[in-house]
N, C-alpha and C. Protein backbone atom coordinates (compact mmCIF):
# COMPACT_ATOMS: atom_id res chain seq x y z
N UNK A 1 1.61 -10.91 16.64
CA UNK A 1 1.51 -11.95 17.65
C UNK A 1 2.64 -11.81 18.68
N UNK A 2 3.89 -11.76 18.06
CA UNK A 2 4.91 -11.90 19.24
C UNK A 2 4.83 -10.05 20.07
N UNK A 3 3.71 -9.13 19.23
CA UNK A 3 4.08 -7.88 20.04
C UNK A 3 3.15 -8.12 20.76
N UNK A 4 2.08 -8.60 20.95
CA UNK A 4 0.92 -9.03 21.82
C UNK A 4 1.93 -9.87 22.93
N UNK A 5 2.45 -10.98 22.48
CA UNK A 5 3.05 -11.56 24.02
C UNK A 5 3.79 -10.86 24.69
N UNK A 6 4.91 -10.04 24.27
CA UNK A 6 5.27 -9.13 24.62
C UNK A 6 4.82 -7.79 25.89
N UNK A 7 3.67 -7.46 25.36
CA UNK A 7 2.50 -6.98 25.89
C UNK A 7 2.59 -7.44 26.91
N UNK A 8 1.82 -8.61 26.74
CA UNK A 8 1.19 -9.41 28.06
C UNK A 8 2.03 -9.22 29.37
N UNK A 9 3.38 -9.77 28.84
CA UNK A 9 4.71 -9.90 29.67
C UNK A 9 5.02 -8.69 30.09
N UNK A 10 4.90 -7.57 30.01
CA UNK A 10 5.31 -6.47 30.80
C UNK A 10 3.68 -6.21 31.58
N UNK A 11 2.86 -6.33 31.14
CA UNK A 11 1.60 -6.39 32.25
C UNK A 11 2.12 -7.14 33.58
N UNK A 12 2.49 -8.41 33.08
CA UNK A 12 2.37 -9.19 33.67
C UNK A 12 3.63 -8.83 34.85
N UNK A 13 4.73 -8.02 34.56
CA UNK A 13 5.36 -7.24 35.67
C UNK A 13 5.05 -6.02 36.27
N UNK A 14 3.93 -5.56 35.22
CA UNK A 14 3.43 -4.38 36.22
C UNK A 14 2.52 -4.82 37.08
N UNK A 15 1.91 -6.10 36.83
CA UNK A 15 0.81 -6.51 37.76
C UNK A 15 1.36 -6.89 38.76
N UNK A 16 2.55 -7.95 39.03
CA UNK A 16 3.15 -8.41 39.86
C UNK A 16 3.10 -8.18 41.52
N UNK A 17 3.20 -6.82 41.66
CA UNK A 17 3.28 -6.14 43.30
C UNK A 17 1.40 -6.50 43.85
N UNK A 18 0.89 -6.88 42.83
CA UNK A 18 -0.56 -6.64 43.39
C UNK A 18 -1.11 -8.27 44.01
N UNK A 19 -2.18 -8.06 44.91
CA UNK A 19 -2.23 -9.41 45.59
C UNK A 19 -3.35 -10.24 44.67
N UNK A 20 -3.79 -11.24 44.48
CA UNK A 20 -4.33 -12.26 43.28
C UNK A 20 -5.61 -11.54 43.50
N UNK A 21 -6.77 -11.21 43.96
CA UNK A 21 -7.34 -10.41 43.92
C UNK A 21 -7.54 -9.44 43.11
N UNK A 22 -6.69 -8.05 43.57
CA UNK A 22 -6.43 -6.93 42.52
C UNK A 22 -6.27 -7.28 41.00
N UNK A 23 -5.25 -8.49 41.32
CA UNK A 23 -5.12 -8.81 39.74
C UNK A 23 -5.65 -9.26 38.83
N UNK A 24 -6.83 -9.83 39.46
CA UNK A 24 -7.87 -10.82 38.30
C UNK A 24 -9.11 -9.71 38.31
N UNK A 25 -9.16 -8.64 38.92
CA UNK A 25 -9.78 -7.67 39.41
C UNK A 25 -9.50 -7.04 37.94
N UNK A 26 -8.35 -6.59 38.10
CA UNK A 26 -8.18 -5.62 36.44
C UNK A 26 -7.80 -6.50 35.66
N UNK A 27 -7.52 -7.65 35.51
CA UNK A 27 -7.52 -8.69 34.42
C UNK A 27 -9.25 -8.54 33.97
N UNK A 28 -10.01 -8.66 34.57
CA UNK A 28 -11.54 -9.27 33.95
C UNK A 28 -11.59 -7.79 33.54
N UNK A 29 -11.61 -6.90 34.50
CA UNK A 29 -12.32 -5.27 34.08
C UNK A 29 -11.97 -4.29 32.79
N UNK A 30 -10.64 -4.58 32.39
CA UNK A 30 -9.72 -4.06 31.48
C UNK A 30 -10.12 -5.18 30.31
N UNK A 31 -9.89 -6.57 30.40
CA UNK A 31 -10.02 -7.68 29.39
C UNK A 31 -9.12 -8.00 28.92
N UNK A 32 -7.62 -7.92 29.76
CA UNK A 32 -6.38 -8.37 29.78
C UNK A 32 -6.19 -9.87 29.38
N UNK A 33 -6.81 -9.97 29.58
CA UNK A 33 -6.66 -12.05 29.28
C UNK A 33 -7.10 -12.41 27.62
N UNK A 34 -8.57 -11.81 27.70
CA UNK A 34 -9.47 -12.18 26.15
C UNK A 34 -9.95 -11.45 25.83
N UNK A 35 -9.47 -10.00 26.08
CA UNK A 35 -10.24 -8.89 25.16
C UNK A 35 -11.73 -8.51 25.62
N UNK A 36 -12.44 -9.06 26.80
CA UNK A 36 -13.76 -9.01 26.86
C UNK A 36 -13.74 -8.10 28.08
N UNK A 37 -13.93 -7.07 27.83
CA UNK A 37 -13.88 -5.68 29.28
C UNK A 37 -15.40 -5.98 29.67
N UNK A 38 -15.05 -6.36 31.41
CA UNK A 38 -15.96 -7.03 32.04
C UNK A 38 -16.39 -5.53 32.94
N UNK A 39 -17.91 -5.69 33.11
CA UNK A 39 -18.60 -4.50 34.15
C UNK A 39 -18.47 -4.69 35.65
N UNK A 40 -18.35 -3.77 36.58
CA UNK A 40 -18.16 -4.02 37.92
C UNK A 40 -19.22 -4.99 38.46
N UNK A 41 -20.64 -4.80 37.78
CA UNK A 41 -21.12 -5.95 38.33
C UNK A 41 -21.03 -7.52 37.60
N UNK A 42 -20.59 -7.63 36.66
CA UNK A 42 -19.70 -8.75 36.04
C UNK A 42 -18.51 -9.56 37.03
N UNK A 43 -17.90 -8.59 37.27
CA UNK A 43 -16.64 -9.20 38.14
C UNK A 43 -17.51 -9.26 39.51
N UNK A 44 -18.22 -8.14 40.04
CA UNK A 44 -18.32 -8.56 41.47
C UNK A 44 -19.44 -10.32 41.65
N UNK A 45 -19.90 -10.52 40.76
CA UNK A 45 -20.99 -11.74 40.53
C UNK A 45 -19.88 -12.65 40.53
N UNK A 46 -18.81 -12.63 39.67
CA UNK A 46 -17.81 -13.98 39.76
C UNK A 46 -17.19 -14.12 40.90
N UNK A 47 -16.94 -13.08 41.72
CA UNK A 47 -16.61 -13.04 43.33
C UNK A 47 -17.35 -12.92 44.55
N UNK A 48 -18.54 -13.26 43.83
CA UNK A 48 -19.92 -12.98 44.93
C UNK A 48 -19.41 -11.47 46.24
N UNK A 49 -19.38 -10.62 45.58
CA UNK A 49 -19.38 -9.56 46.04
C UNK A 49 -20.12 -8.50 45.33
N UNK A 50 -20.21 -7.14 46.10
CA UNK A 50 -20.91 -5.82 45.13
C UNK A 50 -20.30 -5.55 44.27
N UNK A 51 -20.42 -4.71 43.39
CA UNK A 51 -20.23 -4.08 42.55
C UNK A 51 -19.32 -2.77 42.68
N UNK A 52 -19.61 -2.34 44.03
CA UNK A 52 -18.67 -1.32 45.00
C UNK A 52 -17.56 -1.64 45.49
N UNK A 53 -17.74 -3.20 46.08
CA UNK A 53 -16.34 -3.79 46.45
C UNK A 53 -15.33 -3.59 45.22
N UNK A 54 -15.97 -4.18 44.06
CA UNK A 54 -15.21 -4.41 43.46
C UNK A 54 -14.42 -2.94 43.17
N UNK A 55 -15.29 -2.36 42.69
CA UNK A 55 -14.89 -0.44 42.10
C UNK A 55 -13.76 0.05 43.46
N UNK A 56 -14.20 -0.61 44.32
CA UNK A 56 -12.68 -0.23 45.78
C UNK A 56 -11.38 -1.01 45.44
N UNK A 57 -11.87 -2.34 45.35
CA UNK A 57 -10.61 -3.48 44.72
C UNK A 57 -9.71 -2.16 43.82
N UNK A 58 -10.69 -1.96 42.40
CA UNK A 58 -10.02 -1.33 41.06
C UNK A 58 -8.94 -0.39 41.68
N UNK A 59 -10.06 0.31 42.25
CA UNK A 59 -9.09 1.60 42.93
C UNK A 59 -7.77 1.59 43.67
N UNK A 60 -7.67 1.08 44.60
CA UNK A 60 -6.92 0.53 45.06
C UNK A 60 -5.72 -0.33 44.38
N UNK A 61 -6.18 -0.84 43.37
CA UNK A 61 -4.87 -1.33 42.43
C UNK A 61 -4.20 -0.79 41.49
N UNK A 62 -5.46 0.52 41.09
CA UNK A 62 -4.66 1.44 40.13
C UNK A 62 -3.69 2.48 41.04
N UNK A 63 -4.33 2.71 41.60
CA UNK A 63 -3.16 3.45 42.99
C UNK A 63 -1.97 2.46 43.17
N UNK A 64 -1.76 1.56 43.17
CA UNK A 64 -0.52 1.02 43.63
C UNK A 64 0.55 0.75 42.10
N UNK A 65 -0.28 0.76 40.84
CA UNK A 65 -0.05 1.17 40.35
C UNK A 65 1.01 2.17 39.72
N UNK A 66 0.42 2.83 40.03
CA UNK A 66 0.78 4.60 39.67
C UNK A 66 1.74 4.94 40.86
N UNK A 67 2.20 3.61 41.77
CA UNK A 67 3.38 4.29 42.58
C UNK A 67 4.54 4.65 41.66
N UNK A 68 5.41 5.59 42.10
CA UNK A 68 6.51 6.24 41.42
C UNK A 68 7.41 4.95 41.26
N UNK A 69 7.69 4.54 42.34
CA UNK A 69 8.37 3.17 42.02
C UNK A 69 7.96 1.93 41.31
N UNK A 70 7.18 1.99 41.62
CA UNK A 70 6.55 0.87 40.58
C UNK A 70 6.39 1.41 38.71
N UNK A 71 6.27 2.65 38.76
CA UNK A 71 5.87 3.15 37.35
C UNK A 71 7.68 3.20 36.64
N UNK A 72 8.47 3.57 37.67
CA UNK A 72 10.08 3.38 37.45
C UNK A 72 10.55 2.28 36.95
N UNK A 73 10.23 1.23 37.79
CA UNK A 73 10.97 -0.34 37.36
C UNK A 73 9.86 -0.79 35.98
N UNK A 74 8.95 -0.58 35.55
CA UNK A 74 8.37 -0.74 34.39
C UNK A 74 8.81 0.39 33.58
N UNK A 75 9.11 1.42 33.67
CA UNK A 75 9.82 1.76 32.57
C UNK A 75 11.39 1.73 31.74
N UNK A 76 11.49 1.05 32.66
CA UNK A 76 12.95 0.24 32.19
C UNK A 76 12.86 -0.92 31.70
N UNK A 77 12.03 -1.78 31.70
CA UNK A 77 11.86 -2.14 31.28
C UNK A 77 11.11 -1.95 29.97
N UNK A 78 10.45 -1.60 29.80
CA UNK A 78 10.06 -0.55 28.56
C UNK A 78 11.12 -0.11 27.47
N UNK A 79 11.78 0.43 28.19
CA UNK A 79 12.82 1.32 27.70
C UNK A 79 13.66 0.42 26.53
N UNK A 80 13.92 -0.65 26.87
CA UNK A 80 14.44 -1.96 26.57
C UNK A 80 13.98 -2.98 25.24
N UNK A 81 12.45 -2.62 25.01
CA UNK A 81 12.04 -3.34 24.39
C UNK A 81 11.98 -2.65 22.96
C-alpha cells in the first residue's frame, strides 16, 4: 500500500509539466487512477472528441515526457526513494 502511494506521487511529478488535458489523457489511457486502461475511443467519448484527437493528445504528452529534462528531475527523485 504505502509502495503504491508512493508510486502515485512520483507520477504525479512526472505528470506535473503537462496541461490538465494531457494529464487525464494518460491518467484514463494507462489506468493511473483505478487500474482500468481506457481505449482511445473511451477517453475521446468522455471528451466528446475522436479517437485521433485523443491518440495526438497521448502523443504529444509522451513526448514531453521523454524530455531529457524532465526524465532528469524524475530521476532524482527516484534515486531517493
Amino acid at each position: 500500500a504505502a509502495s503504491f502511494r508512493l508510486l502515485q506521487e512520483y507520477l504525479g511529478l512526472a505528470l506535473e509539466g503537462l496541461n490538465d488535458r494531457e494529464r487525464q489523457v494518460l491518467v484514463m489511457r494507462f489506468g493511473l487512477a483505478d487500474g482500468k486502461i481506457r481505449t482511445l475511443e473511451e477517453v475521446g467519448t468522455h471528451f466528446k472528441v475522436t479517437r485521433e484527437r485523443i491518440r495526438q493528445i497521448e502523443t504529444k504528452a509522451l513526448a514531453k515526457l521523454r524530455q531529457p529534462a524532465r526524465a532528469k528531475r524524475l530521476e532524482g527523485y527516484l534515486e531517493g526513494a
